[in-house]
Protein backbone atom coordinates (compact mmCIF):
# COMPACT_ATOMS: atom_id res chain seq x y z
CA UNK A 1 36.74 75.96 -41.81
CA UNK A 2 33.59 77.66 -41.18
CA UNK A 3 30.93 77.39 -43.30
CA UNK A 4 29.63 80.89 -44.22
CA UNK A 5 33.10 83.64 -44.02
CA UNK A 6 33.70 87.02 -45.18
CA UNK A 7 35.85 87.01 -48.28
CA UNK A 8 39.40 88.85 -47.54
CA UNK A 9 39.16 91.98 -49.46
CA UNK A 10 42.37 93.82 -50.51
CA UNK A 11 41.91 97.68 -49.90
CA UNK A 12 44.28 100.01 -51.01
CA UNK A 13 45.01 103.20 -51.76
CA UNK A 14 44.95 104.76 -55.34
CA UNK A 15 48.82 105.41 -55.94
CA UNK A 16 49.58 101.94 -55.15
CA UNK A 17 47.31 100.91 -58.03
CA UNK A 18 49.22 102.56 -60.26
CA UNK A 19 51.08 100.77 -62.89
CA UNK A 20 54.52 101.12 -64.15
CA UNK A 21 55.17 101.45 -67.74
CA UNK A 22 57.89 99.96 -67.79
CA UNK A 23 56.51 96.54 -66.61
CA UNK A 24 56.07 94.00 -69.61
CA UNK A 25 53.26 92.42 -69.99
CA UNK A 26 55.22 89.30 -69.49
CA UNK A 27 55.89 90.26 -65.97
CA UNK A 28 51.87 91.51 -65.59
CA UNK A 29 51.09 87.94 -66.66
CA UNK A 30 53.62 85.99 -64.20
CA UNK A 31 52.56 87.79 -61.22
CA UNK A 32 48.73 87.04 -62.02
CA UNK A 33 50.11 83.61 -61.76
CA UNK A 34 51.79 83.97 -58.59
CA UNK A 35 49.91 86.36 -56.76
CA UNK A 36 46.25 86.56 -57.61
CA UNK A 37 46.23 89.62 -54.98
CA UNK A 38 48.46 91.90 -56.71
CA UNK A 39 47.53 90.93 -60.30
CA UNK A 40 43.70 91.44 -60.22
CA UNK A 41 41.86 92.47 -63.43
CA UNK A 42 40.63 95.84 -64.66
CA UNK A 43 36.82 94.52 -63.96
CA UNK A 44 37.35 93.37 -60.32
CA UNK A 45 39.37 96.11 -59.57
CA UNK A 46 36.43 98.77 -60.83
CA UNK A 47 33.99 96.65 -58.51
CA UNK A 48 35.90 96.28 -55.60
CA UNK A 49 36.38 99.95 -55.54
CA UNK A 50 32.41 100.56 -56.21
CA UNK A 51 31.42 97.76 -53.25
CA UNK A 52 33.96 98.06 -50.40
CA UNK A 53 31.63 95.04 -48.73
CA UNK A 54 30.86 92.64 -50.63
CA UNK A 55 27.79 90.44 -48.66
CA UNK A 56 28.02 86.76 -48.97
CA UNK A 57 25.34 84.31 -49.14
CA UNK A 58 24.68 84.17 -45.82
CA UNK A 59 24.61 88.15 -45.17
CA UNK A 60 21.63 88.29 -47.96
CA UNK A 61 19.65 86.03 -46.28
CA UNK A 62 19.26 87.91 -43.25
CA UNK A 63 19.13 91.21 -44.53
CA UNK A 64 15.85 90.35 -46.78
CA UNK A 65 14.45 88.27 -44.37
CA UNK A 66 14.74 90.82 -41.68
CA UNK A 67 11.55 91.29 -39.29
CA UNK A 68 9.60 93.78 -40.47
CA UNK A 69 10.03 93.53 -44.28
CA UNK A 70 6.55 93.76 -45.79
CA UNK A 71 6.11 90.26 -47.65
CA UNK A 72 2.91 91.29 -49.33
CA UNK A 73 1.18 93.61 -51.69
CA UNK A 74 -1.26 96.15 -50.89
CA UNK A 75 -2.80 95.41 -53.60
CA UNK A 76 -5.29 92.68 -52.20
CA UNK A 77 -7.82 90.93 -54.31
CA UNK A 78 -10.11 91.42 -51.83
CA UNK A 79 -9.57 95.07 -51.92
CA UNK A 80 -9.67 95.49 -55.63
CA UNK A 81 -13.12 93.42 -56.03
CA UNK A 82 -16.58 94.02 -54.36
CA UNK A 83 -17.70 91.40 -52.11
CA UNK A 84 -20.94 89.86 -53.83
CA UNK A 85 -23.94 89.50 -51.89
CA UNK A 86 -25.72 85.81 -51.38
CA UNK A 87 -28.25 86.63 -54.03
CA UNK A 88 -26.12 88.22 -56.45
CA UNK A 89 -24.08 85.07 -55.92
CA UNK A 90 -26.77 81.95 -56.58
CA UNK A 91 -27.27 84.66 -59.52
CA UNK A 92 -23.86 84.94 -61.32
CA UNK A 93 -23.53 80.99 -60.44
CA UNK A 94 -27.26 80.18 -61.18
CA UNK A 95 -26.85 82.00 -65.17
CA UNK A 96 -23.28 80.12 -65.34
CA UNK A 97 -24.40 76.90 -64.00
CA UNK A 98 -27.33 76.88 -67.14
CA UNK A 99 -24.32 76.59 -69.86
CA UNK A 100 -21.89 74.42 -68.56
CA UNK A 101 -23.36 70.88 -68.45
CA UNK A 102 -23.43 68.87 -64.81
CA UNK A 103 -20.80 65.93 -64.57
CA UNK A 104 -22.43 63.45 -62.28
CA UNK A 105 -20.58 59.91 -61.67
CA UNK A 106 -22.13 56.68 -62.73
CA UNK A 107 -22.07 55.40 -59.19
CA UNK A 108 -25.14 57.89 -58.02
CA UNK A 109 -26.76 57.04 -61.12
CA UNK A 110 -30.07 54.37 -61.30
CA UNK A 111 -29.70 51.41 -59.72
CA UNK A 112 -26.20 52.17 -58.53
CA UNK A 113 -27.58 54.57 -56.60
CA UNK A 114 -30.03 52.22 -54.85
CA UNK A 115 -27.14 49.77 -53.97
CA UNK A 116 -24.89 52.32 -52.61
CA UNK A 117 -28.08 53.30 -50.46
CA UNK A 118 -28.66 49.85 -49.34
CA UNK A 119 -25.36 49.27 -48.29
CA UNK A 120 -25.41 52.31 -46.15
CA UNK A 121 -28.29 51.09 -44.57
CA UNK A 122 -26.82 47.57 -43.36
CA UNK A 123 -23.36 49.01 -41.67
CA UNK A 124 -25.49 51.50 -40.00
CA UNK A 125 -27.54 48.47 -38.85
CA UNK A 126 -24.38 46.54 -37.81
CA UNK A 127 -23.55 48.95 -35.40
CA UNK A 128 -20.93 51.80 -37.61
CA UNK A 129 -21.20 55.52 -38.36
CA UNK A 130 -20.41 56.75 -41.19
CA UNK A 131 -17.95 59.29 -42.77
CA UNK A 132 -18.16 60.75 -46.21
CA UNK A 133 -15.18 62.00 -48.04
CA UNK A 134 -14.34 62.95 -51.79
CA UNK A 135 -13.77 65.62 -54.13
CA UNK A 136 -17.20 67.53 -54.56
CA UNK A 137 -20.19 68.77 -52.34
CA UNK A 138 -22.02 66.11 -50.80
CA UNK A 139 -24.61 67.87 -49.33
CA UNK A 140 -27.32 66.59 -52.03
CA UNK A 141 -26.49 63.07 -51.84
CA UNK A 142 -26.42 62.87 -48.04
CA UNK A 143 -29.86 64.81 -47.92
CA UNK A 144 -31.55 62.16 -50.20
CA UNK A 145 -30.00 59.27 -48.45
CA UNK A 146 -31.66 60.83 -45.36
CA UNK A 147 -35.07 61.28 -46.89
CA UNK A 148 -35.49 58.30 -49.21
CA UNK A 149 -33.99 55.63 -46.32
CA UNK A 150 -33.01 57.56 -43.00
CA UNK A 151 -36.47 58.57 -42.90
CA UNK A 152 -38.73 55.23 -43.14
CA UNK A 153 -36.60 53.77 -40.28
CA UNK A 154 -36.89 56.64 -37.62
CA UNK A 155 -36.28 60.26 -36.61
CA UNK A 156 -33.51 62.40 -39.09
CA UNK A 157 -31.84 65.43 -38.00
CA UNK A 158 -29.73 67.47 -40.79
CA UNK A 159 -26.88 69.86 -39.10
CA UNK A 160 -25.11 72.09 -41.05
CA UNK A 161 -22.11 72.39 -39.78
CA UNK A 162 -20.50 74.68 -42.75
CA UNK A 163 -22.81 77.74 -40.89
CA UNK A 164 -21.58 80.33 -39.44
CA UNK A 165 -23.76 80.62 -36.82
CA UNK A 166 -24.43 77.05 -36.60
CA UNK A 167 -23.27 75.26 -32.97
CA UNK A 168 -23.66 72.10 -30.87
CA UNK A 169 -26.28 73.24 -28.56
CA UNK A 170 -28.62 73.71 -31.84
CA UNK A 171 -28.24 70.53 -33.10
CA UNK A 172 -29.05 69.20 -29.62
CA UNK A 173 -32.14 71.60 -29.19
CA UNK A 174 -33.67 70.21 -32.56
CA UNK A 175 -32.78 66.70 -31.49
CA UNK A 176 -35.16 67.76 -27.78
CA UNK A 177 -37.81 69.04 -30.27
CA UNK A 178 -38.53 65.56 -31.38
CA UNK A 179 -42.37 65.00 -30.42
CA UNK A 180 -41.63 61.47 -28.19
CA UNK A 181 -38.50 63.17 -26.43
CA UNK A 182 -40.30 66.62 -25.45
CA UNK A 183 -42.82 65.29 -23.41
CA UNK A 184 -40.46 64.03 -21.01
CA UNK A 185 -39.26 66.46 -18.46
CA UNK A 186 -36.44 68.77 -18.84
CA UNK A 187 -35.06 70.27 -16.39
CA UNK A 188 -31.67 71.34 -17.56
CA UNK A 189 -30.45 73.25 -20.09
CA UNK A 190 -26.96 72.69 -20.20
CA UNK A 191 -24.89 71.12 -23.06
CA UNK A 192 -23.54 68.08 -21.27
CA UNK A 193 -27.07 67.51 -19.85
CA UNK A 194 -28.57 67.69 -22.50
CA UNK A 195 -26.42 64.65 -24.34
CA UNK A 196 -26.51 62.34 -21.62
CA UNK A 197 -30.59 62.81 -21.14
CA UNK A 198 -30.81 61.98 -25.11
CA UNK A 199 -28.70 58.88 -24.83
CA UNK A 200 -30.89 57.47 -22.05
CA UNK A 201 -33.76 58.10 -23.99
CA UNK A 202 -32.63 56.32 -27.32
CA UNK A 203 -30.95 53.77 -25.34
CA UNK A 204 -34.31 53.18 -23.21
CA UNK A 205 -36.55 53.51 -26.63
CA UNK A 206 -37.06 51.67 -29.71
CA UNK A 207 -36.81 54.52 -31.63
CA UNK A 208 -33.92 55.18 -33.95
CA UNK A 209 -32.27 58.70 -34.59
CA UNK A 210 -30.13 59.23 -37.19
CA UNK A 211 -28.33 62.05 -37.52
CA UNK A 212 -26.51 63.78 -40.87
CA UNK A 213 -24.01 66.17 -40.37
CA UNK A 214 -22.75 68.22 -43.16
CA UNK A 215 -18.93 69.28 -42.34
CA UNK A 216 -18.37 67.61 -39.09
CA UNK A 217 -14.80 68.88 -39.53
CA UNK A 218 -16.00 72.09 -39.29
CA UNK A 219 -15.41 74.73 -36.44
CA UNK A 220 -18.40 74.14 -34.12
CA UNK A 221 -17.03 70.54 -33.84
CA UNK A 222 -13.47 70.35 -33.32
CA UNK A 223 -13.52 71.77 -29.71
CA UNK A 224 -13.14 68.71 -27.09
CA UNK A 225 -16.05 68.87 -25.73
CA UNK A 226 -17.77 69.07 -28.67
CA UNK A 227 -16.14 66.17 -29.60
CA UNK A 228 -16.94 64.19 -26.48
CA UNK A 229 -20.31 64.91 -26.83
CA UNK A 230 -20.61 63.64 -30.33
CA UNK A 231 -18.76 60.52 -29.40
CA UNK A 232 -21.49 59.85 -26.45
CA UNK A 233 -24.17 59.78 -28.71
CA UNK A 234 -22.87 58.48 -31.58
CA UNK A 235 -21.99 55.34 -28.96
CA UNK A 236 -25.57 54.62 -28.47
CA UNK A 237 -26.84 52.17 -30.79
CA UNK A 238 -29.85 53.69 -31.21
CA UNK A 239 -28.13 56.60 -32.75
CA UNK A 240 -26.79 56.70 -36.24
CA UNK A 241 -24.44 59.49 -37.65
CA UNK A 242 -23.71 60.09 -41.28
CA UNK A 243 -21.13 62.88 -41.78
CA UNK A 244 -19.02 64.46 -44.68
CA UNK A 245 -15.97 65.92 -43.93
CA UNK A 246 -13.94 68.18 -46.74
CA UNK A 247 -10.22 69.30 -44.82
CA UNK A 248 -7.45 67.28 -45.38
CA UNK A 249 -6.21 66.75 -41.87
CA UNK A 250 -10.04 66.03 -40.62
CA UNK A 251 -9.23 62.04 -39.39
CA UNK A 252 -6.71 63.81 -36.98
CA UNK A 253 -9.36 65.14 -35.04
CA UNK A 254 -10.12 61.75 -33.48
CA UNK A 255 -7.82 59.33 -31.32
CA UNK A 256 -7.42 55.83 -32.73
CA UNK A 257 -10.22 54.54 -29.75
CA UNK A 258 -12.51 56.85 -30.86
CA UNK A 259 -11.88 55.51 -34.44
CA UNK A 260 -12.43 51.99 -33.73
CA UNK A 261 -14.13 52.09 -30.47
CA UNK A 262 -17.75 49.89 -31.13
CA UNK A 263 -20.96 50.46 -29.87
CA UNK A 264 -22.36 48.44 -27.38
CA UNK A 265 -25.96 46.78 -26.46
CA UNK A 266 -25.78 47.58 -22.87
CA UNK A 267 -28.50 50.66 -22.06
CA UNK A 268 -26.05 51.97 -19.90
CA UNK A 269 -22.66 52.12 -21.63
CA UNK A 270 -20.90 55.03 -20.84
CA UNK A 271 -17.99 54.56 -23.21
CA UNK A 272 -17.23 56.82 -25.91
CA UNK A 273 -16.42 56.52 -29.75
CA UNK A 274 -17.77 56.70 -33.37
CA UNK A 275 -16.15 53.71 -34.91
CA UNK A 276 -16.21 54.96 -38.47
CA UNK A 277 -16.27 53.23 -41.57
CA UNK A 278 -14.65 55.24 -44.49
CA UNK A 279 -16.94 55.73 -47.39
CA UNK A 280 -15.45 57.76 -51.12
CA UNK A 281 -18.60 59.62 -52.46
CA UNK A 282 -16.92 61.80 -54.95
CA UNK A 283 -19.63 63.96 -56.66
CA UNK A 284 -17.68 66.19 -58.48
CA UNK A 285 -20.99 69.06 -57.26
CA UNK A 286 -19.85 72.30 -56.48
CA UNK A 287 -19.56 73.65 -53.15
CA UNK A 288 -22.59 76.62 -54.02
CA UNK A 289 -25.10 76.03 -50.95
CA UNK A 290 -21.79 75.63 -49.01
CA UNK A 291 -20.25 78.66 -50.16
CA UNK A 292 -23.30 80.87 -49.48
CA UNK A 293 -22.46 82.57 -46.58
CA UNK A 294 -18.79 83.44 -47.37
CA UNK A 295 -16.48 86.50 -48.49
CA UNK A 296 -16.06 85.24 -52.08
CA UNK A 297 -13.92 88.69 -52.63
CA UNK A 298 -11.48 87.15 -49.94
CA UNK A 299 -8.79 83.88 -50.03
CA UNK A 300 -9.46 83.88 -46.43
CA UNK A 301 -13.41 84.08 -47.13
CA UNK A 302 -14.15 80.22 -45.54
CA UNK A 303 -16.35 81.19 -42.01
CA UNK A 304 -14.31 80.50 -38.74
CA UNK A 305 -17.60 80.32 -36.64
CA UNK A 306 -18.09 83.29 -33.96
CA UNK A 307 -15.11 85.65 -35.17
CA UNK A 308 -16.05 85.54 -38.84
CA UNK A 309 -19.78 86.96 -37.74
CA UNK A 310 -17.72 90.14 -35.79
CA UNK A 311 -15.46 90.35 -38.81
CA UNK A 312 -18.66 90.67 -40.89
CA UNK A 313 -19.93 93.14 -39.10
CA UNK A 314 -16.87 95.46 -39.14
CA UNK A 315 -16.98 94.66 -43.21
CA UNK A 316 -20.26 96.22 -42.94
CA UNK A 317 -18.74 99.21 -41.24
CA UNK A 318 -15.97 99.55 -43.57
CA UNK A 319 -17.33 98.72 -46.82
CA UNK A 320 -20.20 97.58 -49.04
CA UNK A 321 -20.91 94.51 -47.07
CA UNK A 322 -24.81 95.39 -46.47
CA UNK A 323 -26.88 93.25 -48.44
CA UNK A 324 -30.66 94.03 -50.08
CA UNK A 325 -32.42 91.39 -47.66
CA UNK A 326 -30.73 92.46 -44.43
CA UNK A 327 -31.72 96.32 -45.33
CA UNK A 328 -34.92 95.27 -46.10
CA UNK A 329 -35.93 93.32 -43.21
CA UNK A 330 -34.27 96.42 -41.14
CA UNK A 331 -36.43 98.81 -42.93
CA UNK A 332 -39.85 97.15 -42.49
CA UNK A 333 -39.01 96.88 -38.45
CA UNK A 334 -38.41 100.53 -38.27
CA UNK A 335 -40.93 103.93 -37.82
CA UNK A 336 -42.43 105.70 -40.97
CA UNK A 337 -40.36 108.48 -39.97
CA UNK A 338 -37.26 106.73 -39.42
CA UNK A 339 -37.95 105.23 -43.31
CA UNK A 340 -38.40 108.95 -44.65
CA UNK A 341 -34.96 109.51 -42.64
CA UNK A 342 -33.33 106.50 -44.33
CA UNK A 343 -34.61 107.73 -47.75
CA UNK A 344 -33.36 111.28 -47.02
CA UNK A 345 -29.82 110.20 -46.35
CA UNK A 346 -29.90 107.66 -49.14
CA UNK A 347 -31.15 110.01 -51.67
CA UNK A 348 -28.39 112.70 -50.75
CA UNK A 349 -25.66 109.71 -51.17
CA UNK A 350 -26.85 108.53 -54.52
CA UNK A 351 -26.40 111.83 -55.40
CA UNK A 352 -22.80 112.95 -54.61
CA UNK A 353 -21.83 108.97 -56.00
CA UNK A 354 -23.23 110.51 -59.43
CA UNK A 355 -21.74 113.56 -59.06
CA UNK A 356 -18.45 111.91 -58.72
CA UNK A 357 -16.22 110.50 -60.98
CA UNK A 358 -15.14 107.41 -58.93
CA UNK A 359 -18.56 105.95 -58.60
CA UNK A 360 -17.50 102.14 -57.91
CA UNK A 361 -15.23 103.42 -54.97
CA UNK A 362 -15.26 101.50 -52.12
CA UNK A 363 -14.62 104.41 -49.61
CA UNK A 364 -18.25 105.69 -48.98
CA UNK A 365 -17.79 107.88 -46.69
CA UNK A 366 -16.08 110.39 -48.97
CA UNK A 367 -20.32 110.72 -50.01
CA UNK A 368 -21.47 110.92 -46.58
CA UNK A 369 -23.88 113.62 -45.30
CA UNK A 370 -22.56 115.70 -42.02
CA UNK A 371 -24.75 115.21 -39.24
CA UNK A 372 -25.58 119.41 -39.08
CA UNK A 373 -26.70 119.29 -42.52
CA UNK A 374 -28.62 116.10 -41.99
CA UNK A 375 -30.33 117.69 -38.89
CA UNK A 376 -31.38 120.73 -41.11
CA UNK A 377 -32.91 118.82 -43.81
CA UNK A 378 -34.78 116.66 -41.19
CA UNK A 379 -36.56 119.72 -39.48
CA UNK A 380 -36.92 121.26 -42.79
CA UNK A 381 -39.19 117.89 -43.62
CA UNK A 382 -40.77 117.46 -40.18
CA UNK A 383 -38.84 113.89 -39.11
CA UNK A 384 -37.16 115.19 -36.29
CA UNK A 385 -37.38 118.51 -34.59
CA UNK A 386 -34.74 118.19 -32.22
CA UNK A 387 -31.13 116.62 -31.59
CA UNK A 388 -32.99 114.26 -29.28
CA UNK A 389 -35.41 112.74 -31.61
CA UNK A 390 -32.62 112.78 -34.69
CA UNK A 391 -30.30 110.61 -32.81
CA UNK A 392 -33.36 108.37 -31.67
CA UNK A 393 -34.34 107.01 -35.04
CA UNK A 394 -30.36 106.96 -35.95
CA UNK A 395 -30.28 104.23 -33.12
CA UNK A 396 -31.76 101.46 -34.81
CA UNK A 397 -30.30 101.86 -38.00
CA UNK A 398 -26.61 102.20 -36.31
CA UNK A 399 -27.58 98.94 -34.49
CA UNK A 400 -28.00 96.92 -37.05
CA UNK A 401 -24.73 98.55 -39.00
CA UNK A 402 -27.40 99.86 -41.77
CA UNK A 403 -26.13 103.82 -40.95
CA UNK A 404 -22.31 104.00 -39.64
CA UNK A 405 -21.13 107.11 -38.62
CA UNK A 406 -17.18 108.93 -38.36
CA UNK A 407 -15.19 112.12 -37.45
CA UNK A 408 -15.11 113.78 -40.82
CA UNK A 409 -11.57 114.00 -42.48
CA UNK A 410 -11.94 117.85 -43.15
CA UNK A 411 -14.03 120.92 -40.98
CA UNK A 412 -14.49 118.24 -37.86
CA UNK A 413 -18.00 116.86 -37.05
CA UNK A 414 -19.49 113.74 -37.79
CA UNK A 415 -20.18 112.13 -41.35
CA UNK A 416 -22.95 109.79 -42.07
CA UNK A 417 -23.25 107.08 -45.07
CA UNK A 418 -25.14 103.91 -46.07
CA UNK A 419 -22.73 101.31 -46.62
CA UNK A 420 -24.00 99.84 -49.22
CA UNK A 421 -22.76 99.83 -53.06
CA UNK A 422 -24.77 102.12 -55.54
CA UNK A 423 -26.85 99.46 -57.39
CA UNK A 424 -28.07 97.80 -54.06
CA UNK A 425 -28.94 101.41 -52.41
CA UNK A 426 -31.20 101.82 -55.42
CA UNK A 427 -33.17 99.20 -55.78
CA UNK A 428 -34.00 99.42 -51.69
CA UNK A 429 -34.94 102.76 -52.08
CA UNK A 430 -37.29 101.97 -55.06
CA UNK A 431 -39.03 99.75 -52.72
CA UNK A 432 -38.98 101.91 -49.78
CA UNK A 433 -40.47 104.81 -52.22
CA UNK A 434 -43.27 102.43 -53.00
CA UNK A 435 -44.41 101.76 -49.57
CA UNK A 436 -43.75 105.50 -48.40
């Protein structure tokens, strides 16, 4: 018998439903016993002639799982919230941070701290790298380790790999900007290159490097040749590397001979490998510094390296995403006249936000100035006297995604806004008034 079948429905007609009066109820209850077709109840008899088909367990499935089906709410948190800039951030978490008291575990504490720092020390001597896991930032930890031990013994280099604009070739640049190591010649610049002519120098040397790596399970370092090159330094035994890694699946992003794979005292080894020795440093910190550069308005916030800096600036096209610094440093790059612009077409949207009734909305375009009426007022105030010179100073600020531009919903044209929420738009143009 199959496993999922349609149930046999019995279909028929009204008049032969009809009962017969003259049937006892002693009959109606011996043919419910001996044919449960004929002597259905009142109840299944009103539903069967409400719902011809009746869909079985298997029918349901499909029919709500069907592609196409919207699985999700529009109404997104990320939507419904304002993203937070990275100052109003450290703020809200700086004001927070004051009442609630810091939990900090006994092993970082005094002398525990010193032994924990000691041992460190001697399997980095012995020839292991090493890799930081546990609940809790360990950014702070790491950093100290570097500067109160790393430090005394030879060159430290700190990568942040939880950046968004953070990649391999920068962490080998600042390596290349070591005093000893740029006076040699360097003739190329590419990636690969560049590895191999540090691990001939450290292997050559009796210099030590050790590097700390903040998130080496990040983005910029699980493509293979990232790893590769990684694994060719961290080979060298002149090379240390202390990382921290934070995603569950991170030990899958090494093979079990990159794992385990020791270094060697040969100059010119050429093998590959990390050979890691597992260390719990638990903190219990929060991830703030960490956090810094990401959508805290979004569950899908976390940076994915060179896509999350495009889908940043399309935020900024969209929405509020422009921040106080970045229209400040904009600002002070541009023309007086292009500033008097910016103020013009600030002023005007401050305006029409008051005006309205939905001041916190999120859709600022609706208080956007058309580009005619812009032109006018321009003339009128002697920053631009033509479409030519207008469109000039509107080319630096559209760059940089300060002034975004679209085809206005009503009467045609084009509509021009700040994107940037009402208390942030004020506070730049108080400073831009003072230096006006």
């Amino acid at each position: 018998m199959a496993p999922f079948q349609h149930e046999d429905l019995d279909v028929s007609s009204g008049e032969d439903e009809v009962e017969d009066p003259e049937v006892s109820e002693d009959s109606e209850s011996e043919d419910e016993t001996t044919s449960p077709q004929k002597g259905k109840g009142k109840g299944n008899q009103n539903a069967e002639e409400s719902k011809i088909i009746v869909q079985t367990a298997f029918d349901a499935y499909f029919t709500y799982n069907k592609a196409g089906r919207v699985q999700t709410s529009s109404n997104v948190y990320s939507q419904l919230v304002l993203p937070l800039s990275a100052e109003e951030y450290a703020d809200a978490i700086g004001s927070v941070s004051k009442q609630i008291p810091t939990i900090q575990p006994s092993l970082f504490q005094g002398k525990n701290k010193e032994t924990v720092f000691s041992r460190l020390i001697c399997e980095l001597n012995e020839g292991f790298n090493l890799l930081c896991y546990g609940i809790g930032s360990k950014r702070s930890i790491l950093n100290e380790f570097a500067t109160t031990m790393c430090s005394k013994r030879g060159h430290v280099i700190i990568a942040n790999g939880f950046q968004p604009e953070f990649n391999l070739k920068d962490l080998l640049n600042s390596i290349e900007n070591i005093p000893s190591i740029q006076d040699l010649d360097l003739p190329s610049t590419a990636i690969d290159k560049q590895a191999r002519r540090i691990h001939d120098f450290f292997a050559k040397q009796n210099h030590h490097l050790y590097l700390i790596i903040h998130n080496i399970d990040a983005s910029p370092f699980r493509a293979a040749k990232s790893k590769s090159i990684l694994a060719l330094l961290a080979h060298n035994p002149r090379i240390h590397i202390i990382a921290s890694i934070d995603h569950l699946n991170a030990p899958l992003l090494w093979s079990t001979s990159e794992i385990f794979s020791r270094k060697s005292d040969q100059k010119t080894a050429d093998s590959r490998g990390f050979q890691w020795l597992w260390h719990d440093l638990t903190t219990l910190s929060s991830y703030d510094f960490e956090l810094a550069f990401a959508d805290r308005s979004s569950l899908s916030g976390a940076h994915t390296g060179g896509p999350r800096r495009k889908a940043d600036t399309i935020a900024a096209q969209n929405a509020t995403a422009m921040s106080e610094t970045a229209a400040s440093h904009i600002l002070a790059s541009v023309t007086q006249k292009a500033q008097k612009l910016f103020a013009l077409l600030g002023n005007y949207q401050l305006q029409a936000i008051e005006d309205s009734d939905d001041s916190a909305s999120k859709d600022l375009q609706q208080f956007g100035m058309a580009y005619d009426v812009l032109f006018n007022n321009c003339r009128d105030n002697f920053i631009a006297t033509s479409d030519t010179a207008l469109r000039s100073l509107l080319g630096e600020f559209r760059d940089h995604n300060l002034i975004v531009s679209a085809q206005a919903t009503t009467g045609g044209g084009e509509n021009l806004w700040i994107p940037m929420r009402k208390e942030r738009l004020v506070n730049v143009l108080q400073s831009l008034n003072q230096s006006l």
